[in-house]
C-alpha atoms as a PDB file:
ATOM      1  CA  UNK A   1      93.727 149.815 135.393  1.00  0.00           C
ATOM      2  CA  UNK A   2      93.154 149.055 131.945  1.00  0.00           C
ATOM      3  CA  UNK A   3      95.514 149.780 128.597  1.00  0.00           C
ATOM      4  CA  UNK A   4      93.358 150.780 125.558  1.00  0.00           C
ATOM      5  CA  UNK A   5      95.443 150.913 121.675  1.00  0.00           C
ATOM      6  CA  UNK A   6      94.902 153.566 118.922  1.00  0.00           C
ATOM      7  CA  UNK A   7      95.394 157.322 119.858  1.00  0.00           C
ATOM      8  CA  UNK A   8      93.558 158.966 122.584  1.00  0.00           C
ATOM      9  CA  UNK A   9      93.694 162.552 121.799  1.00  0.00           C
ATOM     10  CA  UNK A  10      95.895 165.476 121.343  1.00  0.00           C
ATOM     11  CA  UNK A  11      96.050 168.918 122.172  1.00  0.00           C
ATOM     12  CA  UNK A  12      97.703 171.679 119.552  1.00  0.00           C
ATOM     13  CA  UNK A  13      99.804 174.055 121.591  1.00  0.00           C
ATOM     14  CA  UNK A  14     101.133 176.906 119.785  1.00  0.00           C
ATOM     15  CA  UNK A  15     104.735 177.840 120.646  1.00  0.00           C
ATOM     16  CA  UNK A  16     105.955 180.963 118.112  1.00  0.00           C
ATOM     17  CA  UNK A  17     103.543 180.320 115.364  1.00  0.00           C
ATOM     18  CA  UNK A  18     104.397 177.100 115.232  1.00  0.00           C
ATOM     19  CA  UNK A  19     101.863 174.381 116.190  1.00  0.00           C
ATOM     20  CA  UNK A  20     103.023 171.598 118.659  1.00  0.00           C
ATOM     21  CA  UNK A  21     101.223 168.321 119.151  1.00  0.00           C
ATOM     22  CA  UNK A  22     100.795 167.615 122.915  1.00  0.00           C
ATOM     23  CA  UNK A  23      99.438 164.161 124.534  1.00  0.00           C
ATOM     24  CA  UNK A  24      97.208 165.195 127.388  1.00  0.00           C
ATOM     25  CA  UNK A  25      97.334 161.732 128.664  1.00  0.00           C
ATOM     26  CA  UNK A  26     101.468 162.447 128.962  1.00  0.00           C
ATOM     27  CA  UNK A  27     101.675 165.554 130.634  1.00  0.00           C
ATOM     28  CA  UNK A  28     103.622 165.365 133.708  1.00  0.00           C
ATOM     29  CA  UNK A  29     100.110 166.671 135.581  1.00  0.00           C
ATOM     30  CA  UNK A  30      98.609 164.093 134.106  1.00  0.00           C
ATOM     31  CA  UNK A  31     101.694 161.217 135.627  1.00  0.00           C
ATOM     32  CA  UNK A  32     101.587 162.927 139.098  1.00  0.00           C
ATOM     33  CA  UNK A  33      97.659 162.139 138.989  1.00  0.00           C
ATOM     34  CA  UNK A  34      98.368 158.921 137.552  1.00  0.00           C
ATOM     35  CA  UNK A  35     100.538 158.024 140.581  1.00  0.00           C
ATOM     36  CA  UNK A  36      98.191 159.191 143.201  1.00  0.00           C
ATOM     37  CA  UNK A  37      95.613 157.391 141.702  1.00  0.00           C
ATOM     38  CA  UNK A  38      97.567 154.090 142.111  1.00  0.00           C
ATOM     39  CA  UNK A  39      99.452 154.723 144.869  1.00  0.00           C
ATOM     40  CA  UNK A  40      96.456 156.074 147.069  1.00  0.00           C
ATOM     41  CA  UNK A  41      93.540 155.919 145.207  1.00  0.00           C
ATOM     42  CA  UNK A  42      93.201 159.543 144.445  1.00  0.00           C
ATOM     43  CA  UNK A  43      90.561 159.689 142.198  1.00  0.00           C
ATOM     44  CA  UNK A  44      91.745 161.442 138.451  1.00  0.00           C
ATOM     45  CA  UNK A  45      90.418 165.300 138.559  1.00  0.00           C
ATOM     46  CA  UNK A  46      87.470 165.726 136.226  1.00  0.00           C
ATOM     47  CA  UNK A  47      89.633 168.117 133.923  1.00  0.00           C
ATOM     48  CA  UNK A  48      91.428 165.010 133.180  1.00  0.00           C
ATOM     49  CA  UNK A  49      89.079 162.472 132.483  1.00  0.00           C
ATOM     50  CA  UNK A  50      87.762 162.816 129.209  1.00  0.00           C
ATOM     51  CA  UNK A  51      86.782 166.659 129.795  1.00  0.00           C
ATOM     52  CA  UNK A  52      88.583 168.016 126.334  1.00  0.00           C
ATOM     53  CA  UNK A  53      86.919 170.551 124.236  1.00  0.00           C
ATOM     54  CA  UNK A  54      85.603 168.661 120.907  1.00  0.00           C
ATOM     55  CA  UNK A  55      87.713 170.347 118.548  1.00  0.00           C
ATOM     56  CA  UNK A  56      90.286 168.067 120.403  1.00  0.00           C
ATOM     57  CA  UNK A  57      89.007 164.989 120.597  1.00  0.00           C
ATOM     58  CA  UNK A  58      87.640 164.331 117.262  1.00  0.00           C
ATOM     59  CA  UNK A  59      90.462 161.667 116.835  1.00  0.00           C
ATOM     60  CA  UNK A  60      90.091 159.768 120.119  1.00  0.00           C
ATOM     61  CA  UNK A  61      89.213 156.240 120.636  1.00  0.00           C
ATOM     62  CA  UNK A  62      88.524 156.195 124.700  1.00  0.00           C
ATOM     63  CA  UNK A  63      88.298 158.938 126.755  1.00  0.00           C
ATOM     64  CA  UNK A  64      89.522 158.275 130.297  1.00  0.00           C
ATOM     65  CA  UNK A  65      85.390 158.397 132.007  1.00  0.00           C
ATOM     66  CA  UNK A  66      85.414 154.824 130.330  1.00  0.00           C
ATOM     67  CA  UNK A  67      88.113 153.357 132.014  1.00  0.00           C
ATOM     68  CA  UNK A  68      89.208 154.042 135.801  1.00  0.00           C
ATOM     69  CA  UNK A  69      92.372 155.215 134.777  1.00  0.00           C
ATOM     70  CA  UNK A  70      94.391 155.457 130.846  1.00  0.00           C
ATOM     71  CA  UNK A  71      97.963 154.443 131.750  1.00  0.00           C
ATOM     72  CA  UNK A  72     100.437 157.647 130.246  1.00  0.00           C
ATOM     73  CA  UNK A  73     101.328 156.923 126.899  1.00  0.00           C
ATOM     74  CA  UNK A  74     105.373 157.193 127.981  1.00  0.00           C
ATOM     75  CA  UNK A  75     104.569 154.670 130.276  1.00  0.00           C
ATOM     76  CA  UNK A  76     102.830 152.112 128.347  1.00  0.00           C
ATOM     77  CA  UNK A  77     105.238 153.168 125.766  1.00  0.00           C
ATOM     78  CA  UNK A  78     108.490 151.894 127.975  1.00  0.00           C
ATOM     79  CA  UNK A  79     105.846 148.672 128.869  1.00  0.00           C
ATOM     80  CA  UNK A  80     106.073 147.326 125.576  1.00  0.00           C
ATOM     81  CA  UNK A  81     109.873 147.870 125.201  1.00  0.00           C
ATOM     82  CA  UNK A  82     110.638 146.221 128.666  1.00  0.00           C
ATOM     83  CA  UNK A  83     108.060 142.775 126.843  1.00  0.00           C
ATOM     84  CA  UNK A  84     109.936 143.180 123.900  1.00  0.00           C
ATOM     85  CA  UNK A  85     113.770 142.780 125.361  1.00  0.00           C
ATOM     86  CA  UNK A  86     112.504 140.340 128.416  1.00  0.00           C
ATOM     87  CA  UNK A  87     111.228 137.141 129.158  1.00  0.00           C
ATOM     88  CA  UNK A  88     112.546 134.038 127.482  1.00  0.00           C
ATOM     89  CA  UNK A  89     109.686 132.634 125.080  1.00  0.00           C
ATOM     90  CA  UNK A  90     108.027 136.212 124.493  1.00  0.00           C
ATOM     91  CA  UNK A  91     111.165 137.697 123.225  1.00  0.00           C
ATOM     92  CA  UNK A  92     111.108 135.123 120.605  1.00  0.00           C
ATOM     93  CA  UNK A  93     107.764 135.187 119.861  1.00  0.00           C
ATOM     94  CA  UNK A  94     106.685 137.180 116.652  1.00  0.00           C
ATOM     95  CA  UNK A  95     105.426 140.052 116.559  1.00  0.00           C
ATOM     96  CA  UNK A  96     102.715 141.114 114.115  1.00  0.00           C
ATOM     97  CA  UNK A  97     100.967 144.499 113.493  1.00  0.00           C
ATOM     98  CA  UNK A  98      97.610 142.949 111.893  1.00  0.00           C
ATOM     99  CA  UNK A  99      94.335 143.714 112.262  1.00  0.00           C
ATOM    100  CA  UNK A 100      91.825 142.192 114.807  1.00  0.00           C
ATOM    101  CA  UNK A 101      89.140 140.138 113.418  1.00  0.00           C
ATOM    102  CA  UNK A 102      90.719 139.394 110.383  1.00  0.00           C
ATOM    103  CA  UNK A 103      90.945 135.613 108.826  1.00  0.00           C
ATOM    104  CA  UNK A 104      94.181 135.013 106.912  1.00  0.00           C
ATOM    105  CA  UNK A 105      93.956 132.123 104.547  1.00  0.00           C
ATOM    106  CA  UNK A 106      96.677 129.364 104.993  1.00  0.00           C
ATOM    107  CA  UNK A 107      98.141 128.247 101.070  1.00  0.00           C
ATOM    108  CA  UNK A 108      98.955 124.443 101.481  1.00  0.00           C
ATOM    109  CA  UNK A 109     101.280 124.072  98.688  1.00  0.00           C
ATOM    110  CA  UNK A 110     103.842 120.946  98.762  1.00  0.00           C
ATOM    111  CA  UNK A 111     105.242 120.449  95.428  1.00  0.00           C
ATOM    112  CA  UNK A 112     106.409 116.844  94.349  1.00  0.00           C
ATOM    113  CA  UNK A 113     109.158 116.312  91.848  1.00  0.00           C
ATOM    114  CA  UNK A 114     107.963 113.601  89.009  1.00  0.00           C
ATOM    115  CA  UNK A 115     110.595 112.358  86.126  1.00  0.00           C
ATOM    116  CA  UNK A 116     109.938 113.433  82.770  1.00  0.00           C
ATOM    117  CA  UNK A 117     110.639 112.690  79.250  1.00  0.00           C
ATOM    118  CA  UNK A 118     110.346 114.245  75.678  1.00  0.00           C
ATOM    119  CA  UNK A 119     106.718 113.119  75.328  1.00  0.00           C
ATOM    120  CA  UNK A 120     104.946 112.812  78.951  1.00  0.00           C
ATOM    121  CA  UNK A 121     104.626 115.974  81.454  1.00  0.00           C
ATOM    122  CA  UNK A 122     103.920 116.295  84.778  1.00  0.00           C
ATOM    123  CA  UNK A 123     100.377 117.417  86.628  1.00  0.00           C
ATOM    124  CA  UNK A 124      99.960 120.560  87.376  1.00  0.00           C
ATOM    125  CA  UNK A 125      99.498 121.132  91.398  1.00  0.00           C
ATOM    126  CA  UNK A 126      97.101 122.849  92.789  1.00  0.00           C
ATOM    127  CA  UNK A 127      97.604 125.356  95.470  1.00  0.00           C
ATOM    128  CA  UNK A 128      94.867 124.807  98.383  1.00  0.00           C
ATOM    129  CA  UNK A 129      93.643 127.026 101.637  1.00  0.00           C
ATOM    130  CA  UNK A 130      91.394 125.009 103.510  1.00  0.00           C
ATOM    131  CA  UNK A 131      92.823 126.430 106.752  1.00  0.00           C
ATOM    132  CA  UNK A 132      93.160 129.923 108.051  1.00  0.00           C
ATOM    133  CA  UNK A 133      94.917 131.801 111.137  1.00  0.00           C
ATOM    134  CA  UNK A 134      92.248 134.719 112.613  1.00  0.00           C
ATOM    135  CA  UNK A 135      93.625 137.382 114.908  1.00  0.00           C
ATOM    136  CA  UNK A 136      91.207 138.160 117.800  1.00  0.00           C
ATOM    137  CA  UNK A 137      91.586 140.996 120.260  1.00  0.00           C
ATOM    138  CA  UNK A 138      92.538 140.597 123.754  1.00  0.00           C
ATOM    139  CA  UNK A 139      92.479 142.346 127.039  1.00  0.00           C
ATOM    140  CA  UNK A 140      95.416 141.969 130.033  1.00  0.00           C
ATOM    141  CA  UNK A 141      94.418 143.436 132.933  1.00  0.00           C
ATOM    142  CA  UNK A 142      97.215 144.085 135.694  1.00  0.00           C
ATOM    143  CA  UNK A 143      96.253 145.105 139.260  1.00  0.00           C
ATOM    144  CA  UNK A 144      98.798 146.299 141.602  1.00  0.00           C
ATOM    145  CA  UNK A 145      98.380 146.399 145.059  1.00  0.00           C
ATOM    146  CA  UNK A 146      98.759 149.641 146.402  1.00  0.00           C
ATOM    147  CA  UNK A 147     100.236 148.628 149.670  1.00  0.00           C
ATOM    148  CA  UNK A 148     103.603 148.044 147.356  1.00  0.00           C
ATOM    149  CA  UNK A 149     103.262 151.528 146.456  1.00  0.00           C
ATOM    150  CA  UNK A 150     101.993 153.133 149.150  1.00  0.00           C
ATOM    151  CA  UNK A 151     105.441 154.646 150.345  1.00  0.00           C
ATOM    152  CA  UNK A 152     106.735 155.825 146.461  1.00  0.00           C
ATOM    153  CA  UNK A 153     107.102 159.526 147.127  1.00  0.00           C
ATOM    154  CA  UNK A 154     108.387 160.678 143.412  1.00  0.00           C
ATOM    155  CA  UNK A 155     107.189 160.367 139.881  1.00  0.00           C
ATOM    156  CA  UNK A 156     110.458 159.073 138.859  1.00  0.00           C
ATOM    157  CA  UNK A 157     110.180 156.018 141.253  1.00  0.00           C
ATOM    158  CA  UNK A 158     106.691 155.735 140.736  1.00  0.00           C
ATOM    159  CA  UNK A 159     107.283 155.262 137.100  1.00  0.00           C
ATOM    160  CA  UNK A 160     110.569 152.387 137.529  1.00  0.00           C
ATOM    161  CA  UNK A 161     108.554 151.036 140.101  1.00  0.00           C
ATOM    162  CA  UNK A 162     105.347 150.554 138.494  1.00  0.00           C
ATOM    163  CA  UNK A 163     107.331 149.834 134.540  1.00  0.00           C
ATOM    164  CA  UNK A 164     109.060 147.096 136.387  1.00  0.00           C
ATOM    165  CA  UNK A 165     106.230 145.284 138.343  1.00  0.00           C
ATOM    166  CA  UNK A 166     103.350 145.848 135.245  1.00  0.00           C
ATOM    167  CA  UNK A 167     106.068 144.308 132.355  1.00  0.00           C
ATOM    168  CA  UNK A 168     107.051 141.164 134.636  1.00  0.00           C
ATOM    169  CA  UNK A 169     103.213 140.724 135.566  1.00  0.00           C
ATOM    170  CA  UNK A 170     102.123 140.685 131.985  1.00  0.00           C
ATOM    171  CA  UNK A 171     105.403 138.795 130.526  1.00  0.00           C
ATOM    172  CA  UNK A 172     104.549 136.024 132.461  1.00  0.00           C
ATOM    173  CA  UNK A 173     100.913 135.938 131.650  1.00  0.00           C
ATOM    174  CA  UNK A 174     101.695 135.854 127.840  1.00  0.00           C
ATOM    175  CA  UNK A 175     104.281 133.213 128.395  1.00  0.00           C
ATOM    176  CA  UNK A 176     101.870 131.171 130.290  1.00  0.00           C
ATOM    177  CA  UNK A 177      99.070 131.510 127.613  1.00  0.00           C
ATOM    178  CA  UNK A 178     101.552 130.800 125.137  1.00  0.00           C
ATOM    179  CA  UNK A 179     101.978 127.361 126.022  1.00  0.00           C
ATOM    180  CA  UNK A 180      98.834 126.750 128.063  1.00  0.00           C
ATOM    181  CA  UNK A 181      96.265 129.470 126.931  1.00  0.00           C
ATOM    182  CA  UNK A 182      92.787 127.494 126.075  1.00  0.00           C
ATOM    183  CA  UNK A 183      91.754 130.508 123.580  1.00  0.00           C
ATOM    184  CA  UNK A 184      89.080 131.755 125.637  1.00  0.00           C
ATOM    185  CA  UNK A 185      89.225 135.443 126.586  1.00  0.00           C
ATOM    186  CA  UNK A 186      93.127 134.696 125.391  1.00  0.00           C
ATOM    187  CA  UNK A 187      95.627 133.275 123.103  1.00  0.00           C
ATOM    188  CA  UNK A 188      95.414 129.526 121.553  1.00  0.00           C
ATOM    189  CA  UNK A 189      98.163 128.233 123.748  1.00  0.00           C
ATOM    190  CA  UNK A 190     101.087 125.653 121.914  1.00  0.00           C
ATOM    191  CA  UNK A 191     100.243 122.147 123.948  1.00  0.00           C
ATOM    192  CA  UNK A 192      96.384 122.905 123.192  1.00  0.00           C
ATOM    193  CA  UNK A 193      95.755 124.244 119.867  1.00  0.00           C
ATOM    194  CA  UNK A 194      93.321 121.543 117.927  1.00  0.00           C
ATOM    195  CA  UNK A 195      95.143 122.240 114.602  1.00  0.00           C
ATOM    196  CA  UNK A 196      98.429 119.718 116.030  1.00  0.00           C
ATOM    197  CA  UNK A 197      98.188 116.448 114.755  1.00  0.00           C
ATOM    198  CA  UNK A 198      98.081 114.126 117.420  1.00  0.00           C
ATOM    199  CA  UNK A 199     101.032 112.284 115.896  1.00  0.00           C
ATOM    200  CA  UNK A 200     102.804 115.110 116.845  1.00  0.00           C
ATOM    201  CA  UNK A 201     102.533 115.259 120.230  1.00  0.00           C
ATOM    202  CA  UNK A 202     104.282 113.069 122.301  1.00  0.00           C
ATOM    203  CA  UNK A 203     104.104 112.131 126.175  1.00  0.00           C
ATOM    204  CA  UNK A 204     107.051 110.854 128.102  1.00  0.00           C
ATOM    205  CA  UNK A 205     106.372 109.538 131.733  1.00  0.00           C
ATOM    206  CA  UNK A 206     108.578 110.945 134.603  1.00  0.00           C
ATOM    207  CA  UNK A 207     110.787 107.494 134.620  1.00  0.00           C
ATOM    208  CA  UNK A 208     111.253 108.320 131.192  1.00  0.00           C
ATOM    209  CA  UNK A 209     112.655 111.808 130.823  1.00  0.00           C
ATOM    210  CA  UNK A 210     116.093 110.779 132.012  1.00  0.00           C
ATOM    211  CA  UNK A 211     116.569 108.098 129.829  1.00  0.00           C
ATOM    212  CA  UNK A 212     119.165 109.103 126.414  1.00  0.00           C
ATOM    213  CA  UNK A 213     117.229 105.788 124.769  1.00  0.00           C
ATOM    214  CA  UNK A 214     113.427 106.815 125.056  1.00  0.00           C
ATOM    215  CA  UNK A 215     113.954 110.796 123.994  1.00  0.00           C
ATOM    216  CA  UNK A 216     115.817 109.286 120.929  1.00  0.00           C
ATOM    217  CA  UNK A 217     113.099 106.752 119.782  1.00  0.00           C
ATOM    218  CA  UNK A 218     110.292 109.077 121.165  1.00  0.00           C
ATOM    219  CA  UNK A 219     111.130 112.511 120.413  1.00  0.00           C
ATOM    220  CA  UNK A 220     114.325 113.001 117.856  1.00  0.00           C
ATOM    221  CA  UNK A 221     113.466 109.516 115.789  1.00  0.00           C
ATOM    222  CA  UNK A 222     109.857 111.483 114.932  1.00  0.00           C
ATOM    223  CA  UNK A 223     111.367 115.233 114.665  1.00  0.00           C
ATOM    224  CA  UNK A 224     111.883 116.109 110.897  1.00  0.00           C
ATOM    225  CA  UNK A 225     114.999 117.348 110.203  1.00  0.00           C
ATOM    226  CA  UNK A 226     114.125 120.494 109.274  1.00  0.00           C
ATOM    227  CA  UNK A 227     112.837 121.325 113.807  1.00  0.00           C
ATOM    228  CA  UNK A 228     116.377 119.577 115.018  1.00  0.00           C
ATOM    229  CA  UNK A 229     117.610 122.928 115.395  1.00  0.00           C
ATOM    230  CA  UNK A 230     114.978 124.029 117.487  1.00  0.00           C
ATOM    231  CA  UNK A 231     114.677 124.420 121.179  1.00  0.00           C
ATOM    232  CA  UNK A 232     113.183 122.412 124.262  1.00  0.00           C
ATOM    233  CA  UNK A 233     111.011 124.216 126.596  1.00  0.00           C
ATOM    234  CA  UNK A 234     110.079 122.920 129.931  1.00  0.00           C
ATOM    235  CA  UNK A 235     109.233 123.784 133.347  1.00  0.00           C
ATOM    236  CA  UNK A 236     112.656 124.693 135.652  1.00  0.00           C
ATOM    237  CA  UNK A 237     111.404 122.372 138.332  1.00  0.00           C
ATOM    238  CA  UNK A 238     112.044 118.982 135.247  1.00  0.00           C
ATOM    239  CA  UNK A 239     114.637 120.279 133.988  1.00  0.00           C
ATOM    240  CA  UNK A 240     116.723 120.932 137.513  1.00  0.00           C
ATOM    241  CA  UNK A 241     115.284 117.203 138.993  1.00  0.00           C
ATOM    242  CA  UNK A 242     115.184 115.272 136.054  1.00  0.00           C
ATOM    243  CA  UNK A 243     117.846 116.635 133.376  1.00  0.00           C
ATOM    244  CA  UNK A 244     120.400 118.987 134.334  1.00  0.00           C
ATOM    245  CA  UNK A 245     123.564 117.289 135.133  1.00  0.00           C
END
């Protein structure tokens, strides 16, 4: 099952003369087909999949023939709200609306104060971009088994159910590529991106960790002032052996 962005289509359903904007991909026929489909491998009906009259489709992106299955849009929907409230380093990662494919110049512009006096002036300073962040698109794909939802019966548990497994399966893989990600297929990941000066990054060896002396002539003594407010992140397994009290 695969999540595609943009919109997908709309019907117009006319209720007392007044025109109504349905999602056919939010129906509850189309959520009951949804769950078969997952839960027993139902196949969507062909009235479902990408079978709209043209006048009603001139605004979609992908139809559901392209993909085995277009998750509802109140599901996806409740997907991203669950990513955005859980998981510890996703919820404080940033969140951007920009466009894929697009280069965003870096300005490199640190000012230095010079002393003046009635007949000398400073140099002007010029403002540099040399460097620029590109956003690239993505795809996370997340496969259920469907021997975990083999026995739902209702849509209303199918939909917790599936919410709950599909948000904790892709939180972790963002987290993961967050800190790890090699930029192929995915996200630039923290400990790998190029751009960190290698006099940034520091290694401590396991005998190390647990001594107060090495992370303060290692780590803080080489932390600007400006990052001593930040946080630490590490796997559970160090932190429970090596650091927590």
């Amino acid at each position: 099952m695969q999540s595609y962005g943009g919109v997908r289509g709309s019907f117009m359903q006319n209720t007392g003369g007044q025109a109504v904007e349905v999602d056919p991909y939010d129906t509850e026929e189309y959520r009951t087909a949804f769950m078969e489909f997952v839960c027993r491998g139902v196949p969507i009906p062909k009235n479902m999949r990408g079978e709209i009259p043209r006048e009603f489709r001139e605004a979609q992106v992908t139809l559901t023939s392209d993909a085995s299955a277009v998750i509802p849009t109140s599901i996806m929907n409740e997907i991203i709200r669950q990513m955005d409230s859980h998981g510890n380093a996703w919820a404080k990662a940033r969140k951007l609306n920009v466009q894929g494919g697009v280069k965003i110049p870096i300005l490199a512009l640190k000012p230095t104060a010079t002393w003046i006096d009635e007949d000398k002036v400073s140099d002007t300073q010029k403002i540099s971009s040399t460097e620029s962040i590109s956003f690239s698109y993505y795809g996370l794909e997340c496969r259920i088994a469907q021997s975990i939802l083999a026995n739902v019966t209702t849509l209303k548990m199918f939909q917790n159910l599936f919410t709950t497994l599909a948000t904790e399966a892709m939180i972790t893989a963002c987290e993961i590529a967050m800190f790890n990600g090699d930029g192929d297929g995915k996200l630039t990941g923290i400990t790998t991106d190029s751009r960190i000066p290698a006099a940034n990054k520091i290694k401590l060896k396991a005998s190390e960790i647990t001594q107060w002396t090495v992370w303060k002539k290692k780590v803080f003594a080489k932390m600007k002032k400006a990052y001593r407010k930040g946080e630490f992140w590490m796997n559970q397994a160090t932190f429970d052996s090596l650091l927590a009290v």
